[in-house]
Protein backbone atom coordinates (compact mmCIF):
# COMPACT_ATOMS: atom_id res chain seq x y z
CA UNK A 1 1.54 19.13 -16.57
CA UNK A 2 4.06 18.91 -13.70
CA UNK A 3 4.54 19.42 -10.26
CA UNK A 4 4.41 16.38 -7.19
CA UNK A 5 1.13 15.82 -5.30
CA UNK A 6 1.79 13.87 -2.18
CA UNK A 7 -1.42 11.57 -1.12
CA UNK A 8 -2.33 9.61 1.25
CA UNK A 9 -2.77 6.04 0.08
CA UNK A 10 -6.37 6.12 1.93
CA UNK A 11 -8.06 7.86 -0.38
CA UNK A 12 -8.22 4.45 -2.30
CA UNK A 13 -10.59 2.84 0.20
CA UNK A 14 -12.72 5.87 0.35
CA UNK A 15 -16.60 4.88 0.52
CA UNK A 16 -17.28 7.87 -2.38
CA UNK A 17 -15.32 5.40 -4.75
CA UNK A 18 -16.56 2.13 -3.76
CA UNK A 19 -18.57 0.17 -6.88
CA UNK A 20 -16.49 2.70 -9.78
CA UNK A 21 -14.98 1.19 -12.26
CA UNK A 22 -11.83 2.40 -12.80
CA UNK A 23 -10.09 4.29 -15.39
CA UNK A 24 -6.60 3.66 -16.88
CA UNK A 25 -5.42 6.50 -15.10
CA UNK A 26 -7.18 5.29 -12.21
CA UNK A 27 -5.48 1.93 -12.38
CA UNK A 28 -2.21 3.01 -13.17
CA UNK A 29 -2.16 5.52 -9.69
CA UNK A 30 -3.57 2.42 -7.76
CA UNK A 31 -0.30 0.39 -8.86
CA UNK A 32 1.66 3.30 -7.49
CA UNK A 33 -0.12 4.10 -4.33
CA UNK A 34 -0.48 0.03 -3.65
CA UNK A 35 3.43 -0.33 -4.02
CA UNK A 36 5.96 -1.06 -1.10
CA UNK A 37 7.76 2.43 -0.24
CA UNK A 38 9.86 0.43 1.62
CA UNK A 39 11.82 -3.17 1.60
CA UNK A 40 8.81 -5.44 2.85
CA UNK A 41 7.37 -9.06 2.19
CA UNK A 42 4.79 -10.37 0.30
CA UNK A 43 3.34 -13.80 0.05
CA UNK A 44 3.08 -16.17 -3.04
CA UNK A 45 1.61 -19.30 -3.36
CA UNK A 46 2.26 -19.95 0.45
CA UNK A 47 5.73 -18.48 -0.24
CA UNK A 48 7.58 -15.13 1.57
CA UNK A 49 9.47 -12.89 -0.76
CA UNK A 50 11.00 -10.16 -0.65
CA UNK A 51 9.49 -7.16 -2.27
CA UNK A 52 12.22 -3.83 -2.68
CA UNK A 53 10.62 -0.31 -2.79
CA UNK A 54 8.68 0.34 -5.86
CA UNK A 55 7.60 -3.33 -5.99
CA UNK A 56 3.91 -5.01 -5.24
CA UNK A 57 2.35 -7.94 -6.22
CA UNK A 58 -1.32 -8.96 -6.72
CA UNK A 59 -3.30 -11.57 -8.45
CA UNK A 60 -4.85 -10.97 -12.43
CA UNK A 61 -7.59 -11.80 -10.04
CA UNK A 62 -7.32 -9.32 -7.12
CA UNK A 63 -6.61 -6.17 -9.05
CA UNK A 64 -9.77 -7.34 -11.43
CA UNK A 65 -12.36 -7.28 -8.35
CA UNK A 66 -10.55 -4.20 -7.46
CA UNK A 67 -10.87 -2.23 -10.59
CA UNK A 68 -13.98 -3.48 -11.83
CA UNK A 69 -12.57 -5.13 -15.25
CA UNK A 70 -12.05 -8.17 -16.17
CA UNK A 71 -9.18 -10.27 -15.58
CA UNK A 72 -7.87 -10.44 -19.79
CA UNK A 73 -8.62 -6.50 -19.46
CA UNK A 74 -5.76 -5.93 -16.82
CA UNK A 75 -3.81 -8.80 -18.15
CA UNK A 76 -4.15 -6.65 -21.20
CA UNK A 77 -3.20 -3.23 -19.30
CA UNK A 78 0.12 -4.80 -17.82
CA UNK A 79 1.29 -5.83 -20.79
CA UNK A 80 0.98 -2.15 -22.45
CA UNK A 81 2.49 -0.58 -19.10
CA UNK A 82 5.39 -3.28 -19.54
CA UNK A 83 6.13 -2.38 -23.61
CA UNK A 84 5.71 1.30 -22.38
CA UNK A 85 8.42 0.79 -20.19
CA UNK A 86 6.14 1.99 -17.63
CA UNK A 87 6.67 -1.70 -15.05
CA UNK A 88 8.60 -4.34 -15.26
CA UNK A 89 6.98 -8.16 -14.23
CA UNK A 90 8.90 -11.30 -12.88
CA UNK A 91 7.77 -14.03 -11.45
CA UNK A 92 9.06 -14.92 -7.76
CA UNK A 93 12.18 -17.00 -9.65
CA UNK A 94 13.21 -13.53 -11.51
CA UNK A 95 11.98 -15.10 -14.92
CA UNK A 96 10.11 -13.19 -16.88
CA UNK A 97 6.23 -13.82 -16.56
CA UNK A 98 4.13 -15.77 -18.93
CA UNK A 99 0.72 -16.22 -17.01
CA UNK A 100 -2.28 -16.18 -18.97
CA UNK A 101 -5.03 -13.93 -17.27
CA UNK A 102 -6.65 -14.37 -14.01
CA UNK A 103 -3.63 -17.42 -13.81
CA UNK A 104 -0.18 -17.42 -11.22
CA UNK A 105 1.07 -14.15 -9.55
CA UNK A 106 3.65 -11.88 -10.37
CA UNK A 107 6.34 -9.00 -8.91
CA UNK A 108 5.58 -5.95 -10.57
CA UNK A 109 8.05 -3.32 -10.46
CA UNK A 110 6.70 0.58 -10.78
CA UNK A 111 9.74 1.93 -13.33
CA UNK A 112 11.42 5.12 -11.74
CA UNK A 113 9.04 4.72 -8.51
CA UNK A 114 11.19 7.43 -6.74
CA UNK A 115 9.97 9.92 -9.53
CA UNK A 116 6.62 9.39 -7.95
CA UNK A 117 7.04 8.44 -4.72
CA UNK A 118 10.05 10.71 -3.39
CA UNK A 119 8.93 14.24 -0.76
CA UNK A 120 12.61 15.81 -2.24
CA UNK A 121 11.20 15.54 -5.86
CA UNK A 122 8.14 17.24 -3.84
CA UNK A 123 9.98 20.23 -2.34
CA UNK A 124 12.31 20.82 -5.43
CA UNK A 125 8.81 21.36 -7.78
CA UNK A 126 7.16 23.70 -5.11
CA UNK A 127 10.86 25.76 -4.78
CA UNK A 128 11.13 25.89 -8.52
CA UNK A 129 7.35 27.18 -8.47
CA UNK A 130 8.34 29.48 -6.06
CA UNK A 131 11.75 31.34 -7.10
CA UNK A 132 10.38 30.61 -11.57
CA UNK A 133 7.55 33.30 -11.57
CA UNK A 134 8.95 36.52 -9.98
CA UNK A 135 6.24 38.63 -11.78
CA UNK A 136 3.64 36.26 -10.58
CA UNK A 137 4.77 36.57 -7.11
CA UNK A 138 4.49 40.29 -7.29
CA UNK A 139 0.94 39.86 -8.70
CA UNK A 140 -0.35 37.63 -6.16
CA UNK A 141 2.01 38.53 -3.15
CA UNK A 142 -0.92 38.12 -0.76
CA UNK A 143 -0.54 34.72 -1.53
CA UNK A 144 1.60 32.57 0.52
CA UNK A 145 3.08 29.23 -0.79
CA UNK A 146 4.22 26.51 2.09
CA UNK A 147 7.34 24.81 0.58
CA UNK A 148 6.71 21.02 1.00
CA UNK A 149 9.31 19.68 3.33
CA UNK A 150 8.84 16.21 5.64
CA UNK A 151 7.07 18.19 8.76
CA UNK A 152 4.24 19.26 6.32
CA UNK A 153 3.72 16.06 4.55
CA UNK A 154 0.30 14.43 5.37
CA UNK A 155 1.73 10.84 5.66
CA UNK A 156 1.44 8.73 8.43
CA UNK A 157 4.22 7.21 10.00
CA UNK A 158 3.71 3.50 10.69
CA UNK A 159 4.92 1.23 13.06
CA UNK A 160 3.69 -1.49 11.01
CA UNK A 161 2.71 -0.66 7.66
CA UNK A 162 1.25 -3.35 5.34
CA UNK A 163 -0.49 -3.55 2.24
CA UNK A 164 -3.93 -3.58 4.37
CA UNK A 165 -2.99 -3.33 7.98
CA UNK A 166 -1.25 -0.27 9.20
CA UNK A 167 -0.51 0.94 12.88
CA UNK A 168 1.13 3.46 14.35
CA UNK A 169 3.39 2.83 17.18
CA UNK A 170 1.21 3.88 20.01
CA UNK A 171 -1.54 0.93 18.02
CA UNK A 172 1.20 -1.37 17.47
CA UNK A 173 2.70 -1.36 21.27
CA UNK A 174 -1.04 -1.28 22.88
CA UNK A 175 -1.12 -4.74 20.56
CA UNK A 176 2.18 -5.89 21.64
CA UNK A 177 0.83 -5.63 25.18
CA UNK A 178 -2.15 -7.27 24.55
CA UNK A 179 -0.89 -10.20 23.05
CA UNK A 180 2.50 -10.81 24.66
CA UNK A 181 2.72 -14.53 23.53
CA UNK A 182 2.98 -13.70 20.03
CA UNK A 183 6.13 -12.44 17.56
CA UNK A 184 3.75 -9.54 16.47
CA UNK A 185 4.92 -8.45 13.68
CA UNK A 186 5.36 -11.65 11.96
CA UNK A 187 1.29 -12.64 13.29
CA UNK A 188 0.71 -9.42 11.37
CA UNK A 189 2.75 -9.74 8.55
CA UNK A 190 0.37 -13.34 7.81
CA UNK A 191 -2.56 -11.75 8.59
CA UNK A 192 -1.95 -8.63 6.15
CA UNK A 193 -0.77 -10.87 3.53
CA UNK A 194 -4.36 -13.18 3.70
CA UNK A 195 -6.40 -9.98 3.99
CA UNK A 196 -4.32 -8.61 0.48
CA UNK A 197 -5.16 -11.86 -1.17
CA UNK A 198 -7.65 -13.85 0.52
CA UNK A 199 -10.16 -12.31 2.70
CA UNK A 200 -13.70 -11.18 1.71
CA UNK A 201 -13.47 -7.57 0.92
CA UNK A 202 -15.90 -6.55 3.59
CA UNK A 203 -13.11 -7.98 5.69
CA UNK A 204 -10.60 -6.29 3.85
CA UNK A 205 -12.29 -2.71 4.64
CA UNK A 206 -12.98 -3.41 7.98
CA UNK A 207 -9.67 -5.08 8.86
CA UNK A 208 -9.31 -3.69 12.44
CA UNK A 209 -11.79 -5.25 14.97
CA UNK A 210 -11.60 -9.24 13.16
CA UNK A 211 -7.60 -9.19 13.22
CA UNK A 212 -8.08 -8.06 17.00
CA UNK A 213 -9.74 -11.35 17.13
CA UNK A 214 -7.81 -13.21 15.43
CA UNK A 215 -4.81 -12.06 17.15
CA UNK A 216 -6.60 -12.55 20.47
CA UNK A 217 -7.59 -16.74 19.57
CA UNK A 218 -3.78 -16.98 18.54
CA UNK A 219 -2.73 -15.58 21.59
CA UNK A 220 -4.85 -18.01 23.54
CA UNK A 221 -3.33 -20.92 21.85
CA UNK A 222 -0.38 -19.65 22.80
CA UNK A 223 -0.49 -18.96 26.18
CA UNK A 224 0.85 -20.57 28.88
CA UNK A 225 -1.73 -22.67 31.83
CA UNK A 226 -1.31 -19.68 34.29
CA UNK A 227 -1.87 -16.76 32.06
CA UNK A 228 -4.92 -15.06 31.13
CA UNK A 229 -6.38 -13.29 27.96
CA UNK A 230 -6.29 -9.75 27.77
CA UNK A 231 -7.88 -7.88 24.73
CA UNK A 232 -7.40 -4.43 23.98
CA UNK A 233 -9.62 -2.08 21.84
CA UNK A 234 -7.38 0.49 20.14
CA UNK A 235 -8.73 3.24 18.22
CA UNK A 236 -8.24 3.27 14.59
């Protein structure tokens, strides 16, 4: 089978899917759909890094509780993607990784990410389908095929985009507003990177209204004597 289907990554916290357990295939479009599509930063053992595009990293742990397995069954699944030459794994140093399940954290890289992940790989597949089946055409001319170009895609364009939390600009500057003694995006950045790894996953679904708290407290902290809060509800 071929062809490019372009998704939004929300279908993955869907409430149809919550309490599956998840397939192979399942797993293996999660690592896809949960990987940076562009140069972000992740944090490691209180650490930033740098993760490139293609490039995500979770705990043994984490992607366990998200999958339903256990943590030796994706231990075991990473290291069959990795001989497949499917990902590649490094540790934060860029030395190979050793960990033994459910133990340390590493950078997994999707191999050939912009096969998956890239809207011209999109439009060449739906122009080939087009202008490859002449007879077809003629069949089933009542038919009419959109090509697939950026104005049709269905993917949001974020102002901040992280692994959980993701705002558009008219979110993100309604935020900046609110909480004008903060650097926003890094506040953010921390949050996201707790809610990825730490927080409850009740939390983690339901991101929006307890990080508008939390931003709001670490505004106050950081106000100045004269100033006064101001908290902003922003649709999701």
């Amino acid at each position: 089978m071929s062809g490019y289907v372009a998704m939004s990554r929300e279908w993955l916290e869907h409430d149809i899917f919550d309490g599956d357990v998840f397939s192979r295939r399942d797993a293996w479009a999660w690592l896809i759909a949960s990987a940076a599509w562009r140069q972000t930063k992740a944090r490691i053992k209180g650490h930033s890094v740098d993760l490139e595009r293609g490039e995500l990293s979770y705990s043994v742990r984490f992607m366990a509780e998200k999958w339903g397995w256990s943590k030796s069954a994706v231990d075991r699944f990473l290291k069959l993607l990795t001989r497949e030459g499917m990902i590649s794994m490094r540790s934060k140093t860029g030395t190979t990784a050793g960990h033994p399940a459910g133990q340390g954290q590493s950078i997994i890289t999707i191999c050939n990410y912009a096969k998956y992940q890239t809207a011209e790989v999109a439009k060449r597949d739906n122009e080939e389908t087009e202008t490859g089946t002449t007879a077809g055409q003629q069949r089933d001319k009542e038919l009419t095929i959109k090509p697939l170009n950026q104005e049709n895609i269905n993917i949001p364009d974020y102002e901040f985009g992280g692994k959980v939390i993701r705002l558009n600009l008219e979110n993100y500057r309604a935020w900046e507003k609110a909480y004008p003694n903060l650097d926003l995006r890094a506040a953010l950045q921390s949050r996201d990177d707790w809610l990825a790894t730490e927080a409850p996953e009740a939390t983690r679904k339901n991101w929006f209204v307890p990080t508008s708290n939390w931003l709001a407290n670490l505004n106050r902290k950081h106000r100045q004597p004269s100033q006064s809060d101001e908290q902003v509800s922003v649709p999701c």
